[in-house]
Protein backbone atom coordinates (compact mmCIF):
# COMPACT_ATOMS: atom_id res chain seq x y z
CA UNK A 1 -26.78 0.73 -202.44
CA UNK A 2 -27.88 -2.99 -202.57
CA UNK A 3 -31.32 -4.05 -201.17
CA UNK A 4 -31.43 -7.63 -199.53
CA UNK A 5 -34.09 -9.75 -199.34
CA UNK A 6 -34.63 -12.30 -196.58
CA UNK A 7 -35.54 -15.71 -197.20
CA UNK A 8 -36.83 -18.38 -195.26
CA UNK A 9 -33.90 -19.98 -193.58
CA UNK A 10 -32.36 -16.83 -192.72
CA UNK A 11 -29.78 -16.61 -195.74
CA UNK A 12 -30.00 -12.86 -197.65
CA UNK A 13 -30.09 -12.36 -201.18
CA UNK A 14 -29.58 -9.08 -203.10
CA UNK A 15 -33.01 -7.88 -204.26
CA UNK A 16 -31.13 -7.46 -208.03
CA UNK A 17 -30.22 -11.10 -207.87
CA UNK A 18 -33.19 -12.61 -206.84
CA UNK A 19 -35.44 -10.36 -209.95
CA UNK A 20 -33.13 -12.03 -212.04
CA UNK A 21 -34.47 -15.14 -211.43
CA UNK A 22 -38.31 -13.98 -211.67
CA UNK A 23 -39.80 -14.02 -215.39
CA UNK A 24 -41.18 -10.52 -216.18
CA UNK A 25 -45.02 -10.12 -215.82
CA UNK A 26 -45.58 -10.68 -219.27
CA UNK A 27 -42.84 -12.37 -219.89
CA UNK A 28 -43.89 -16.69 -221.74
CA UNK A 29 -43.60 -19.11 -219.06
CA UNK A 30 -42.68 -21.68 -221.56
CA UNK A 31 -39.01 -21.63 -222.09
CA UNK A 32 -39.47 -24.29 -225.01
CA UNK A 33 -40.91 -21.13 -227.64
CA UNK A 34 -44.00 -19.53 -227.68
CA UNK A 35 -47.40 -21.95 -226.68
CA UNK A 36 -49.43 -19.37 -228.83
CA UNK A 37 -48.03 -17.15 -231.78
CA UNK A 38 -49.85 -15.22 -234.93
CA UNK A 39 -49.96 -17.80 -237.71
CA UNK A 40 -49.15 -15.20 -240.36
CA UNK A 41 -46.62 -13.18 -238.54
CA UNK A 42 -45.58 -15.37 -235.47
CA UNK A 43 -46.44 -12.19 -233.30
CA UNK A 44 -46.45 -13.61 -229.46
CA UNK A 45 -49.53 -12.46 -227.15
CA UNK A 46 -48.40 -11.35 -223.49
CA UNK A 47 -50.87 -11.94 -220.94
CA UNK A 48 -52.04 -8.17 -220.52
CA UNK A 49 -53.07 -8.27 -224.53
CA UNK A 50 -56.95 -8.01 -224.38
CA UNK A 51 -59.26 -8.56 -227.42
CA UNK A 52 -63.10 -7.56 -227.52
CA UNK A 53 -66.65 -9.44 -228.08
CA UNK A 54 -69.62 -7.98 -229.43
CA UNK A 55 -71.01 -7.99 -226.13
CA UNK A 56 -68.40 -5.04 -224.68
CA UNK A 57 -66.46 -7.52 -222.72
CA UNK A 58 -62.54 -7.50 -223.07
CA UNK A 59 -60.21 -10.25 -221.99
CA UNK A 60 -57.24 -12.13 -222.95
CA UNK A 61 -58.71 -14.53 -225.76
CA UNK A 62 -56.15 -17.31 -225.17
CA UNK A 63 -57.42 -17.52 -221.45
CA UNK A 64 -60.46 -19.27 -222.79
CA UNK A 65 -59.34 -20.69 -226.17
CA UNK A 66 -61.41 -18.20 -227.92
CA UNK A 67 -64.58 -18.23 -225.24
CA UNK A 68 -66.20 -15.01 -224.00
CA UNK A 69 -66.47 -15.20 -220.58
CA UNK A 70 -69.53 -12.66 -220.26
CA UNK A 71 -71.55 -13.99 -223.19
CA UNK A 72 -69.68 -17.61 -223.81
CA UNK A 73 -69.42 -16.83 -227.87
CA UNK A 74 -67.07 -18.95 -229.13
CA UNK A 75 -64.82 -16.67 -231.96
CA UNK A 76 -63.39 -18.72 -234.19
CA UNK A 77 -61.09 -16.45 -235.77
CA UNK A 78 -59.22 -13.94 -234.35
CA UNK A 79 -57.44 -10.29 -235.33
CA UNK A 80 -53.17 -10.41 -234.64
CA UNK A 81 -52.68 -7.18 -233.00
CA UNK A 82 -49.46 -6.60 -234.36
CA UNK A 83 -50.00 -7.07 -238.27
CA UNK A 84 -53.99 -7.04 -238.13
CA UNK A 85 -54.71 -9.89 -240.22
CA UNK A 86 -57.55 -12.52 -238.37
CA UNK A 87 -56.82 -16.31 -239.13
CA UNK A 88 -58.57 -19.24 -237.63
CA UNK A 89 -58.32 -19.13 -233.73
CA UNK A 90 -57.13 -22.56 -233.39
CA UNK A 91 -53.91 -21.78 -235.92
CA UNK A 92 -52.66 -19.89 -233.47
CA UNK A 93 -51.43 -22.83 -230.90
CA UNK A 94 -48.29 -24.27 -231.43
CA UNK A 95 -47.72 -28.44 -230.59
């Protein structure tokens, strides 16, 4: 059974097809490599990977370059959490 999908202009597409051509939820949008990668490992972050402050809030640390948004503390390092090893926060963005 193949699912279509109608798109503006009245032309179907197979639902299968058109997935394809979506990036997975966590999947980088960069296609050049990884913006942001584990300096000691090279571990990618995907964008549901939360961290924690002090201050109980959890969020994606690369959202704010390292910024709580509850308490604005500013955490210069920060734990891989894939080999568990903190480095400086700003080592993990890639030119």
């Amino acid at each position: 059974m193949i699912l279509l999908l109608w798109r503006r202009g009245g032309q179907p597409v197979a639902l299968d097809q058109e997935r394809k051509k979506q990036p997975a939820k966590d999947a980088p949008t960069d296609t050049r490599g990884p913006r942001v990668r584990c300096p000691l490992c090279a571990w990618v972050p995907r964008a549901g990977d939360r961290w924690s402050c002090a201050c109980g809030c959890t969020w994606n640390t690369f959202d704010t370059r390292g910024r709580c948004p509850e308490c604005s503390y500013v955490w210069n390092e920060t734990q891989c959490l894939a080999c568990h090893a903190w480095s400086r926060h700003a080592a993990w963005y890639v030119d």
